[in-house]
Every structure is written in C-alpha cells, then in structure tokens.
Protein backbone atom coordinates (compact mmCIF):
# COMPACT_ATOMS: atom_id res chain seq x y z
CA UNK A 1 -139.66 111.58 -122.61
CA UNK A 2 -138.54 115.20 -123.34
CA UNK A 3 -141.41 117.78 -124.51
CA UNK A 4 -140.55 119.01 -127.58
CA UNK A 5 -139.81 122.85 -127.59
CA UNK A 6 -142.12 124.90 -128.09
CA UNK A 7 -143.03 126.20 -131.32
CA UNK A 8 -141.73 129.78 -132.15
CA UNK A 9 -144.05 129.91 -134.83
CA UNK A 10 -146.05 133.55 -134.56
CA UNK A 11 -149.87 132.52 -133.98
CA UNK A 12 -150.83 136.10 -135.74
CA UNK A 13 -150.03 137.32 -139.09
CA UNK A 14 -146.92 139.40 -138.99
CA UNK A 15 -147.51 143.07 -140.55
CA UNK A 16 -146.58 144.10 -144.28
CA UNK A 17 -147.39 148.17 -144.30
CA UNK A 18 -145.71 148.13 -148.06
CA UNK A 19 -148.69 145.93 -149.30
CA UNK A 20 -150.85 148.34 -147.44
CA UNK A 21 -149.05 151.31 -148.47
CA UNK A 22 -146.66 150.56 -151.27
CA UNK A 23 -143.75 153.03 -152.34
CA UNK A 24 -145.52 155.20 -154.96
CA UNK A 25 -142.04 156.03 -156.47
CA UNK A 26 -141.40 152.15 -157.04
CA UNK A 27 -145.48 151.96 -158.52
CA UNK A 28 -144.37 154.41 -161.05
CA UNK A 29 -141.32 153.15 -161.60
CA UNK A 30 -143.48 149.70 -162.56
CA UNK A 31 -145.96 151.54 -164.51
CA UNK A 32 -143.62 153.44 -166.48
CA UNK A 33 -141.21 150.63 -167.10
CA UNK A 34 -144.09 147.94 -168.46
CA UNK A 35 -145.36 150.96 -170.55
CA UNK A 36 -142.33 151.54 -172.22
CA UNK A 37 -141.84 147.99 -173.21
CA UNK A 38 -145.36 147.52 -174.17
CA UNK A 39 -145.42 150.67 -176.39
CA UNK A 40 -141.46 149.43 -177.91
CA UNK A 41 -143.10 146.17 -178.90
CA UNK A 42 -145.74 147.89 -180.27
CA UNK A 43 -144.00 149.97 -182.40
CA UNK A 44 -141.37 147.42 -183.42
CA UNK A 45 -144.63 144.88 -184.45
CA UNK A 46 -146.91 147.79 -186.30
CA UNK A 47 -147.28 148.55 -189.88
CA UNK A 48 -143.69 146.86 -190.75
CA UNK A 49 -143.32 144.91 -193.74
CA UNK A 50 -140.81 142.02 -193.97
CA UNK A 51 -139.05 143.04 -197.05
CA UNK A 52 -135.92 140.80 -196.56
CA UNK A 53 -134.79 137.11 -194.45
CA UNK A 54 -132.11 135.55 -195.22
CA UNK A 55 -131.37 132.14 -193.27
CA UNK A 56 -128.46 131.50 -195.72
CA UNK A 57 -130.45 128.26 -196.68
CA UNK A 58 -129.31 128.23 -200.58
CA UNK A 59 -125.45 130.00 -199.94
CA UNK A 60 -125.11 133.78 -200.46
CA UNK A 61 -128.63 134.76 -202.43
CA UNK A 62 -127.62 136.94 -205.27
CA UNK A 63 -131.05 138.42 -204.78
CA UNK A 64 -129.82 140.38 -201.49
CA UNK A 65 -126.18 140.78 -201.27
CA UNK A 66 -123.04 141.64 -203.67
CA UNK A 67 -119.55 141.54 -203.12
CA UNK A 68 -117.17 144.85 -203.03
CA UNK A 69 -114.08 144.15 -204.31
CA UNK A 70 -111.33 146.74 -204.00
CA UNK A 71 -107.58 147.17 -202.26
CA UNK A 72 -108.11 150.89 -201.31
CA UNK A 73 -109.02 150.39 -197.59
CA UNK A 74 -112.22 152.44 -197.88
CA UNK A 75 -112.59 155.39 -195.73
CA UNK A 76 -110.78 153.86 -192.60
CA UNK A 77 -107.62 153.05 -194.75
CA UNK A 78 -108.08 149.60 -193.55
CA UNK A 79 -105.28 147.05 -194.49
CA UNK A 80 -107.38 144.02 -195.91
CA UNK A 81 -108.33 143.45 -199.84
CA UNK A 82 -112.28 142.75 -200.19
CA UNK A 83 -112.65 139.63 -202.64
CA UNK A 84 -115.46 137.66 -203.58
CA UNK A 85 -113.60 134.49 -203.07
CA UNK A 86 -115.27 131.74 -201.49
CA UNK A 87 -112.43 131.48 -199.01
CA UNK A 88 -113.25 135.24 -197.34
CA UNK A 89 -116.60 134.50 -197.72
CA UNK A 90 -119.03 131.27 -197.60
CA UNK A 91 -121.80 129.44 -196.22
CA UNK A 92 -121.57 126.10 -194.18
CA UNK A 93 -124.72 124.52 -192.17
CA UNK A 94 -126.57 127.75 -192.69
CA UNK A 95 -124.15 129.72 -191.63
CA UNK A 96 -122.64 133.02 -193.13
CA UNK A 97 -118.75 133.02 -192.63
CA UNK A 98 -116.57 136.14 -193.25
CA UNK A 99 -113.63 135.39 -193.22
CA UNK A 100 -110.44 137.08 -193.46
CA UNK A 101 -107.19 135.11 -194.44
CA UNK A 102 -103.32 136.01 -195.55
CA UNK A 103 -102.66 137.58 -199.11
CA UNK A 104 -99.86 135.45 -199.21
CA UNK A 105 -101.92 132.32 -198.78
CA UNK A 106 -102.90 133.04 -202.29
CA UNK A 107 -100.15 134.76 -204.35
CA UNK A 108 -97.33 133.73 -202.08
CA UNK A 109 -94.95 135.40 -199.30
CA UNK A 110 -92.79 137.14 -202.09
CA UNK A 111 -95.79 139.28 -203.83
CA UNK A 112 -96.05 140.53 -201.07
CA UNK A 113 -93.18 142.70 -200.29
CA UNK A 114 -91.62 143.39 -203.86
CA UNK A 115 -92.66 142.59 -208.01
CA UNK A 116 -96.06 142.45 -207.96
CA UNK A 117 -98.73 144.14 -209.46
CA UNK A 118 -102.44 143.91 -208.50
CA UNK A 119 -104.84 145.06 -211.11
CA UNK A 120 -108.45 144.60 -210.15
CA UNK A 121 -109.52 146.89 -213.03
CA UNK A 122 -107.68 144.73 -215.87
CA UNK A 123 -109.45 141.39 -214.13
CA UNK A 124 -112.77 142.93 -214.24
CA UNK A 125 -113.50 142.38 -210.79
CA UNK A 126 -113.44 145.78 -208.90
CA UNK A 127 -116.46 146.97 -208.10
CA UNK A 128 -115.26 150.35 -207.90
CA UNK A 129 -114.90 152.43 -211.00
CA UNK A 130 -111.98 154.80 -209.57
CA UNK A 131 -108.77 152.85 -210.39
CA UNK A 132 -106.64 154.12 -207.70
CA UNK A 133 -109.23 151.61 -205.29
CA UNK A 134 -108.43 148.75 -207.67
CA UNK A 135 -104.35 148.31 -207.64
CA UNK A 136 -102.03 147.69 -205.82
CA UNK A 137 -98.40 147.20 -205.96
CA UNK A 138 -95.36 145.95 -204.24
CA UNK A 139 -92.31 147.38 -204.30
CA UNK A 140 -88.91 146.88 -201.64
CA UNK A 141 -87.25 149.83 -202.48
CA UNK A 142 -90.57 152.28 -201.87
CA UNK A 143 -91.37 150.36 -199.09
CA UNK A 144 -94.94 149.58 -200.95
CA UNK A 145 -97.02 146.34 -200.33
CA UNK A 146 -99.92 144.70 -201.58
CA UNK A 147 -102.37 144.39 -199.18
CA UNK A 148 -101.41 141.54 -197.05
CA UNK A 149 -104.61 140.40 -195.95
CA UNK A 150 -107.84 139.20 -197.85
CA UNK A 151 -111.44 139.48 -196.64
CA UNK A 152 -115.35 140.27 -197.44
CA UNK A 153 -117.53 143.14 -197.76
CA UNK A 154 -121.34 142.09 -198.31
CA UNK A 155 -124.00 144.61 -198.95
CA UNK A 156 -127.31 144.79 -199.97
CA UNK A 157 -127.19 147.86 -202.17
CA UNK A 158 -129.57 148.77 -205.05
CA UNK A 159 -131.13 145.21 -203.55
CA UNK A 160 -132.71 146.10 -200.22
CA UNK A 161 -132.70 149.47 -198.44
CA UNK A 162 -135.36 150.75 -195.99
CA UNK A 163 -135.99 153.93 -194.90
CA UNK A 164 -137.95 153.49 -191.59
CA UNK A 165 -138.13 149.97 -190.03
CA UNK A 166 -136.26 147.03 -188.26
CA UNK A 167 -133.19 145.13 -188.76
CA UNK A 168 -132.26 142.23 -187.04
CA UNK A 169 -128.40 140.19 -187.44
CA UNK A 170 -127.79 137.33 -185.61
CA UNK A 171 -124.24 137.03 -185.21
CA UNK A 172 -120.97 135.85 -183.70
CA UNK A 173 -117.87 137.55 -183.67
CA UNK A 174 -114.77 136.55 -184.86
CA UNK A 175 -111.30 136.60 -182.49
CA UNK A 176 -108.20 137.80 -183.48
CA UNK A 177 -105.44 140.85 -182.68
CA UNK A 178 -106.90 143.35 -185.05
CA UNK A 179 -109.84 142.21 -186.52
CA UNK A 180 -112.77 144.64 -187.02
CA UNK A 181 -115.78 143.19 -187.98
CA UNK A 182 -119.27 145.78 -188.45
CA UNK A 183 -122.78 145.39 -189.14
CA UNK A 184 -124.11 148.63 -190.25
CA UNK A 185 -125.75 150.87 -192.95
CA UNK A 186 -125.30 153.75 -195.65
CA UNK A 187 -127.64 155.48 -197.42
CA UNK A 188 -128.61 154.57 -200.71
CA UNK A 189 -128.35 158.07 -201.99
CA UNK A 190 -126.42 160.58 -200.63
CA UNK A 191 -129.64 162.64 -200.87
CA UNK A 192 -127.38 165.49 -198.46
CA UNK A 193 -123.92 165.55 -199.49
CA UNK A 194 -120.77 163.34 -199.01
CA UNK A 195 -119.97 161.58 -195.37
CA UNK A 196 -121.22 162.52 -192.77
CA UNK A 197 -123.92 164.69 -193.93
CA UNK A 198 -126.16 162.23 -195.21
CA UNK A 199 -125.73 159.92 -192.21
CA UNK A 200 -124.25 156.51 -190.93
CA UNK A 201 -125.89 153.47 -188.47
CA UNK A 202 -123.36 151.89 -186.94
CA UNK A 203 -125.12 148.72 -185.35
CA UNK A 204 -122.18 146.73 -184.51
CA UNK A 205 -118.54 148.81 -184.21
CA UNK A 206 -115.84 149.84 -181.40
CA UNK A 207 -115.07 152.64 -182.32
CA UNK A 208 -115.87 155.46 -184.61
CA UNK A 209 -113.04 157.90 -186.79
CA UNK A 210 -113.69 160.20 -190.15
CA UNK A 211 -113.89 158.41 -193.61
CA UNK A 212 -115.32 159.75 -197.23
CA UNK A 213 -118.89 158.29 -196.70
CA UNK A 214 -121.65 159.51 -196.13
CA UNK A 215 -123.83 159.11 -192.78
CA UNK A 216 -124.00 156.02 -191.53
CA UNK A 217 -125.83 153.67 -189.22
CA UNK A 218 -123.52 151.09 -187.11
CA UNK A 219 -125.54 148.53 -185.99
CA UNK A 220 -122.44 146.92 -184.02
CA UNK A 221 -118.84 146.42 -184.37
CA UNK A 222 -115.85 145.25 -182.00
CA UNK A 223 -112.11 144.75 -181.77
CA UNK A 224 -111.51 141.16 -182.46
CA UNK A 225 -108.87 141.83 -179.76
CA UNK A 226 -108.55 139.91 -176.49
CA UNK A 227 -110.55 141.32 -173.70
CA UNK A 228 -107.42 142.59 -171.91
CA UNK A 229 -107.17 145.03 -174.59
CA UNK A 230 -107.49 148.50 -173.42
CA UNK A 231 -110.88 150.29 -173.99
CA UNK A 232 -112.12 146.74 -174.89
CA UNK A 233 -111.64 143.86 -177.58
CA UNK A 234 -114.17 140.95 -178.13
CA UNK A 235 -115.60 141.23 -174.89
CA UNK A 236 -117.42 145.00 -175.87
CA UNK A 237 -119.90 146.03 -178.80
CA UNK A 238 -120.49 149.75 -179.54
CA UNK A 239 -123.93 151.23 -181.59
CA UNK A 240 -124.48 154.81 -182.61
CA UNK A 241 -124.52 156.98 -185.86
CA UNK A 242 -122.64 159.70 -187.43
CA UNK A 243 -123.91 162.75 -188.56
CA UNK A 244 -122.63 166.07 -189.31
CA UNK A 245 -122.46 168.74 -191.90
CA UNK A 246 -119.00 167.90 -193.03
CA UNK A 247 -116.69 165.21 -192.23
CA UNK A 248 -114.40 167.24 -189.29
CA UNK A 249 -117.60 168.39 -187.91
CA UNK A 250 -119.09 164.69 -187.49
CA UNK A 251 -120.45 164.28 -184.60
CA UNK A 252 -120.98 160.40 -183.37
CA UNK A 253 -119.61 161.09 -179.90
CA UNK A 254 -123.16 162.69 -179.57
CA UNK A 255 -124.63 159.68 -180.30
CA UNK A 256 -122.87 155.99 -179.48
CA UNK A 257 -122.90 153.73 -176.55
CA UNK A 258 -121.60 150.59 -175.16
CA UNK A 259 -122.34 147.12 -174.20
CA UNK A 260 -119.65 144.71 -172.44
CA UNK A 261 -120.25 141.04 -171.86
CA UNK A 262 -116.85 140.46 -169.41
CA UNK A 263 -117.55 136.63 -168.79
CA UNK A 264 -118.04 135.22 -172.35
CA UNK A 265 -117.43 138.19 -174.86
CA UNK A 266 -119.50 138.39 -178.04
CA UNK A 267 -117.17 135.86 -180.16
CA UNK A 268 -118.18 132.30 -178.19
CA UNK A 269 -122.28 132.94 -178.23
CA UNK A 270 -124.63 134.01 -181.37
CA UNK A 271 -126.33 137.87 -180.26
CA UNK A 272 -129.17 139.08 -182.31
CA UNK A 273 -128.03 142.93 -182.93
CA UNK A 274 -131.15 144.94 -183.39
CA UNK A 275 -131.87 148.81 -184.87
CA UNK A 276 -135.40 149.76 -184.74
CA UNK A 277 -135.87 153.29 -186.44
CA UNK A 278 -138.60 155.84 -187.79
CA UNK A 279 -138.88 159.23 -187.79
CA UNK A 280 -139.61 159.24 -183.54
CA UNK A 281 -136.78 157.28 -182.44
CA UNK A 282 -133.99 155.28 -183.19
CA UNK A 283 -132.52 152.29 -181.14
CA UNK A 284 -130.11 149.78 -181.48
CA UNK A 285 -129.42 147.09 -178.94
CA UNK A 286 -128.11 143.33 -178.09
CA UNK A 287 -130.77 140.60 -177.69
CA UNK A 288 -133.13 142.88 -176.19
CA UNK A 289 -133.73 146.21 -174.95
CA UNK A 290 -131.95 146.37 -171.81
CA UNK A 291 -128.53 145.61 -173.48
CA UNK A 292 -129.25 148.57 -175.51
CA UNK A 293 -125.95 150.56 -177.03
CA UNK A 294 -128.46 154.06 -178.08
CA UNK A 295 -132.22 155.56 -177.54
CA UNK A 296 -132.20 158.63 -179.21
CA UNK A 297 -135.49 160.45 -179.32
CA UNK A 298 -135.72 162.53 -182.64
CA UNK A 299 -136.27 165.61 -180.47
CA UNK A 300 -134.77 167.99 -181.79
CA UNK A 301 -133.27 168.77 -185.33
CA UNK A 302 -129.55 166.97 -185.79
CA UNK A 303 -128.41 170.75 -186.63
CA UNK A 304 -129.46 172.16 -183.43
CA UNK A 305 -128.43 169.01 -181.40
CA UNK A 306 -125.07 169.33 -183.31
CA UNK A 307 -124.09 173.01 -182.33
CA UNK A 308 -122.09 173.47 -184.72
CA UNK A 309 -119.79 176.86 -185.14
CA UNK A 310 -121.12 179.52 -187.49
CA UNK A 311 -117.72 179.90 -189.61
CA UNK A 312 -115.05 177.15 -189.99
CA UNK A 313 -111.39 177.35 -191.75
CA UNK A 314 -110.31 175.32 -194.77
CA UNK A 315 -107.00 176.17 -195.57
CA UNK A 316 -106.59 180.03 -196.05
CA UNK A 317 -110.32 180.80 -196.35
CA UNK A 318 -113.25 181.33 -193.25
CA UNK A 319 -116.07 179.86 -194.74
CA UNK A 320 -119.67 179.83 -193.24
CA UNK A 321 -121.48 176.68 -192.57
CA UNK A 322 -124.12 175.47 -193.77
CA UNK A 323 -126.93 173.07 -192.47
CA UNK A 324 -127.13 170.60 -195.11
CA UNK A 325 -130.53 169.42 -193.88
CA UNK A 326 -132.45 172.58 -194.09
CA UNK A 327 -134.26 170.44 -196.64
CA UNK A 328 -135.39 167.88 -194.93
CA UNK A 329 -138.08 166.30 -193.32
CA UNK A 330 -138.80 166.85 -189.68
CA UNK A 331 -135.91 166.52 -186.86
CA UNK A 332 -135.19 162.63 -188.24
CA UNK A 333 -133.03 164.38 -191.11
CA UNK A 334 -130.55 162.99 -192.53
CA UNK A 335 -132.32 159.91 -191.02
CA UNK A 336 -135.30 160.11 -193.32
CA UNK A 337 -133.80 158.29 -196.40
CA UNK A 338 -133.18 154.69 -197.36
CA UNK A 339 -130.08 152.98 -195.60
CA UNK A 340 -128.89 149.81 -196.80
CA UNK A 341 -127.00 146.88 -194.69
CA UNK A 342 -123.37 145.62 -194.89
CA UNK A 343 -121.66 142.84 -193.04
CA UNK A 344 -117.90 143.17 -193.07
CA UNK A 345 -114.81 142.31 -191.04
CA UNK A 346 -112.03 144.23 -191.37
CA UNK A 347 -108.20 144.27 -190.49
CA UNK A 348 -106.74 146.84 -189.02
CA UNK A 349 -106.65 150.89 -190.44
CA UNK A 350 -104.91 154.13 -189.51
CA UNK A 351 -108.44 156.47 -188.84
CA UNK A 352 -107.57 155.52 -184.70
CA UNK A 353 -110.19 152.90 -184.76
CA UNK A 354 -107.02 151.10 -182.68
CA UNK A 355 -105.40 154.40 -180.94
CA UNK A 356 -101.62 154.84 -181.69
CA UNK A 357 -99.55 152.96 -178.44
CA UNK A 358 -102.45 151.25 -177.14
CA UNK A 359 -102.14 147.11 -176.81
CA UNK A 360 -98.74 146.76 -178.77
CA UNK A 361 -99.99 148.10 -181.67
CA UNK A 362 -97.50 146.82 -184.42
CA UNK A 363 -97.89 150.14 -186.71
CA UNK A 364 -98.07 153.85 -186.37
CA UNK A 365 -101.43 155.99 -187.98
CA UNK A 366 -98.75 159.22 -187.95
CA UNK A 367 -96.29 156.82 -189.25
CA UNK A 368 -93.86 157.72 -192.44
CA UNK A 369 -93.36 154.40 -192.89
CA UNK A 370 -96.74 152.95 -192.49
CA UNK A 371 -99.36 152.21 -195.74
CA UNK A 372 -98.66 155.10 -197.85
CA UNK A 373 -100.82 158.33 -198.48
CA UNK A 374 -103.02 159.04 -195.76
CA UNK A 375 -105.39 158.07 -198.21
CA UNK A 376 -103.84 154.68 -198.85
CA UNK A 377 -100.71 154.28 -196.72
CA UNK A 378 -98.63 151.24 -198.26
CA UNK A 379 -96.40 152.28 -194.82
CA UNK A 380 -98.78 151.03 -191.99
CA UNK A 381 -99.60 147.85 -193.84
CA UNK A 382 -95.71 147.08 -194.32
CA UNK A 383 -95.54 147.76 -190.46
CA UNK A 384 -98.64 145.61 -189.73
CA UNK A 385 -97.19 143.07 -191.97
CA UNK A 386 -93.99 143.22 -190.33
CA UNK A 387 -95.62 141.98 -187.25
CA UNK A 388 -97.49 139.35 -188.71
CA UNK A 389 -95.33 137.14 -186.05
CA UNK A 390 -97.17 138.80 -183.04
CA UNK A 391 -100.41 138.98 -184.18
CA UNK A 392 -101.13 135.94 -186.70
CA UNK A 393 -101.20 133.52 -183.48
CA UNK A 394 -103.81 135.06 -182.55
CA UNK A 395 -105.98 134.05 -184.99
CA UNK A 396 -107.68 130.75 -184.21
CA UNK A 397 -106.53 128.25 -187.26
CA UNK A 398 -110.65 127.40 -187.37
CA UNK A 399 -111.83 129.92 -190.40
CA UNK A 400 -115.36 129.31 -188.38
CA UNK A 401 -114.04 131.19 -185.61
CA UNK A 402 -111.61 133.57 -187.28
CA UNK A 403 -114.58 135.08 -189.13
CA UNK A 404 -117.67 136.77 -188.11
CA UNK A 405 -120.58 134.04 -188.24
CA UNK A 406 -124.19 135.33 -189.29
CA UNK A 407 -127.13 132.78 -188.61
CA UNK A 408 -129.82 135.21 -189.94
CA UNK A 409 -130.57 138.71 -191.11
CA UNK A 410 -134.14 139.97 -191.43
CA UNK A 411 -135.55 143.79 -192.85
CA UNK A 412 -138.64 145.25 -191.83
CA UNK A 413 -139.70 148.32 -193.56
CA UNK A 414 -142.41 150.63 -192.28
CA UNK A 415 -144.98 150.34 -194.81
C-alpha cells in the first residue's frame, strides 16, 4: 500500500502580530464609529414624544392630514392640479396612494386645449384664498390650457408640526417620465420672513430651484424618470434644506446630498426616509444611517455659514442685507420653529427641477410658448401636454405603481 503524504499541517501556531499589536488607527476608527452610533441612537430614543402614527388603518385620518387644492403650480410652477379626489389620492390594504392621473380623464380631451373654465373658488374647494391659484382656463387662440394633469398634496398643517424631533416615512416611489414626488416640511409660521428665510427640509427631492415659500425641510424626493436619465431618475434620492435671507440668496447647495440605489431604484422596494433634528444637528437618511443624504452639525450660525454679500441689487436700487435671524435662537435658526410634513407627487415645472435639454425634455423653462407667466406659464404645460405621446407610456397603467405608496408615517417631538 502507498503511505499517505505527509501532512503539511504546521505543528506550531502560526504568528498574528496584529492581535498582539493591533493598528491603533483602525482601534480608533472602531471606537469612534460604535460611539457615534451609540450616541445617534441615543439621541434619536431620548426625551421624544410620539405625537403622530399613522398606519393608514381607517383611510386618510382627518385628524392629521388635509388636502390642498389649487391649479397654480405652487412655487415650482409645476404642471399638475392638486384635488382631493379619491382617484389622486386613496388608501388600499393600508396603503397611502398618491396618485397622479390625466385632466382629461375627468373633463375630457377637449377642455383641455380650448372652452373651458376652471373655477376652484366658485366650487368652494380651493384651499387657497388668492384666486389667481384657483382658475384656470383654456383657450386655442392664447395658447392657454388647463392643467392637464391631476394629483395630491397632503399636509399636516395646523394638525401636527414639531419643532425638534423625528420623522419617519415609509415609502415607495412612483415611476414615470416626469413625475416628482417629495416628502418634506414648512414651517408653520413664517416666524422670519417669506421663502427661504424661514427655512425648508427637504427629506425626499432631486433637485432643489427658488419658489415663494418659506424654508423648508426635504426629507426626500426623486425624478420618477428612468435611471438612464441624466443626473439620475428613480434610481437616486436627494435630502437637504434651504435657507437663506431672501429667495436669490438661498442657499441649499450648502446643504443637500445624495443617495443612489443603481440595482433596484427606490420605486420597486418600500425605504423608511428618516430626519432626526434639534438644535445640535440635523440628519436625514434612507433606512439607516449609512445611506445618509446630510449631517449637518449646527456649528455655526446659518448667516455666517451662508456668506452672504453685504449689498445686493433689486432693480435700480443697492440695498443692504439683512440677517433675518439676528433674532433667533442659537446657530439652529431658522431651524428652531415648528415644521410641518407634506407628501406630494408632482408633474413636471419650469424652476429647472428637470434642466432645459436634458433627457428629451418635451418643454422649455425659457420657453414663450410654455405655461404662461413665469409665475404660471399656461406655455410649458401646452408643450408638456403636447408630448403627452412620449411620456404617458411611461407611466405604468397600475395607479399602485404610478403613485408614490406610503406604508407609515410617524412624528416624534422633543418634549
């Protein structure tokens, strides 16, 4: 018989000097890491209140959210009418849906483009009490439309608002050429001025452009776009706020960042999009903290991190500039005042949320001929609706997955 061969086992213990002598750089690394995350769960977990969850158990509770209804586009100039119809907005299995679907669905292809007047004032059911964000009108030979898409706007204001806390949305985005859903916050008051001085929290957005509110908080937003859209479609999330002392002086580039999910996007898998915020820190992230879009440590005042000029034009006349926040309280100002929440998706808008020539965009922001004033331009939306051939396809036939789906939303208030 053969001998086996011999074993090349080693008889002694073979030598690890990094037991013996770890890397101090990586200990650190450790120590630091594990004492971040234990001191972030503390702080998320201490002294918070729950002060509102919502598992959309009994349909849309009256208790939290209302409906905006209005045809002005907001601040973006967006292209969609906000309704309070079940058919933009619903719950099935305990989920939220927000839908949007075609105008013409509803009133008919012809209303559209020519003979129609929409009068949300007359109706009673714009929320708004400035008239020129309640009509519409279509006319061929001005080239006017009504807004040929319908959709929902959901907030919780004068319901719940926190100033200081958590909030946590579990959500799916919807897919579609155009779509631009948001989970994000305004404050309650504008205890500092008109947009941006008294902040935004974007939790959930793509990308960020001047409008007449005030500061905000996005939580997250995306492009309902394909991934192959430049700069990102469904595939990418973006989180910051916007701040500033007046609206061409708002400064969210300071402040926003990025997460991209290239194998399954955000729109096939529920995400739970987080802010966590007091007068420290803020932070907003995806599912947990390492997918996290901004950590901003409340440093330094938002005027000083701003550095903003001394003197700025307006027309004819050099005026000086003021720091709208000289009242405030510590370096969290304009972030020291109650924010409240709103889920939305909209479609389209001309403040370069989707950049001019960039993924056969059907309409021009600069455009003559696209929706009207630059405060409501009846020009873009006939362009956009022009194209409704191009990008209507792309907009799965399932209202499930055309609109934003919310499982849950839960407020914690520092208390």
């Amino acid at each position: 018989m053969r001998k086996p061969y011999p074993s090349t086992k080693l008889r002694e213990e073979i030598p690890k000097p990094w037991l013996k002598y770890p890397d101090p750089a990586q200990r650190w690394a450790r120590i630091i890491f594990w004492s971040l995350f234990a001191l972030g769960f503390a702080a998320s977990g201490a002294n918070s209140c729950l002060v509102m969850e919502d598992t959309f158990q009994n349909g849309i509770d009256p208790a939290y959210w209302s409906h905006e209804v209005r045809t002005d586009g907001y601040g973006n100039h967006e292209f969609e009418w906000t309704t309070a119809s079940s058919n933009n907005s619903f719950v099935k299995d305990g989920v939220l849906y927000i839908v949007p679907t075609l105008t013409a669905d509803a009133l008919g292809a012809a209303a559209i483009t020519n003979g129609y007047t929409l009068n949300l004032t007359s109706d009673g059911t714009c929320t708004s009490s400035n008239v020129s964000e309640c009509v519409a009108v279509s006319n061929s030979s001005t080239n006017s439309i009504v807004n040929p898409v319908q959709s929902a706007r959901l907030v919780t204001r004068g319901k719940v608002s926190i100033k200081y806390g958590k909030v946590e949305v579990t959500a799916r985005m919807p897919l579609g050429d155009w779509l631009w859903p948001a989970i994000w916050m305004l404050p309650q008051n504008n205890t500092y001025g008109a947009w941006p001085a008294s902040g935004e929290i974007d939790y959930i957005h793509a990308r960020y452009a001047l409008s007449s509110y005030s500061l905000r908080l996005k939580i997250a937003e995306s492009r309902g776009n394909a991934p192959s859209y430049p700069g990102g479609g469904v595939d990418k999330i973006q989180g910051g706020i916007h701040w500033g002392p007046l609206p061409q002086f708002d400064s969210w580039w300071k402040t926003f960042g990025t997460q991209q999910n290239r194998i399954r996007g955000y729109h096939q898998d529920y995400h739970k999009y987080t802010l966590e915020w007091d007068e420290r820190y803020l932070s907003i992230y995806i599912d947990n903290r390492v997918y996290s879009t901004l950590d901003l440590s409340m440093n330094q005042p938002f005027w000083n991190r701003g550095n903003f000029p001394t003197y700025y034009v307006n027309g004819t006349d050099t005026l000086k500039l003021s720091n709208p926040w000289v009242l405030g309280t510590g370096n969290a100002s304009p972030f020291d005042q109650s924010f409240y929440l709103i889920l939305n998706v909209a479609v389209g808008g001309t403040n370069g949320f989707f950049p001019d020539n960039v993924g056969g965009k059907p309409w021009a922001d600069s455009s003559l001929t696209a929706m009207g004033v630059r405060q409501m331009s009846s020009a873009e939306r006939t362009d956009f609706w022009s194209a409704k051939d191009r990008w209507y396809p792309t907009w799965p036939s399932d209202p499930t997955q055309r609109g934003m789906a919310v499982q849950s939303v839960r407020m914690w208030q520092k208390c």
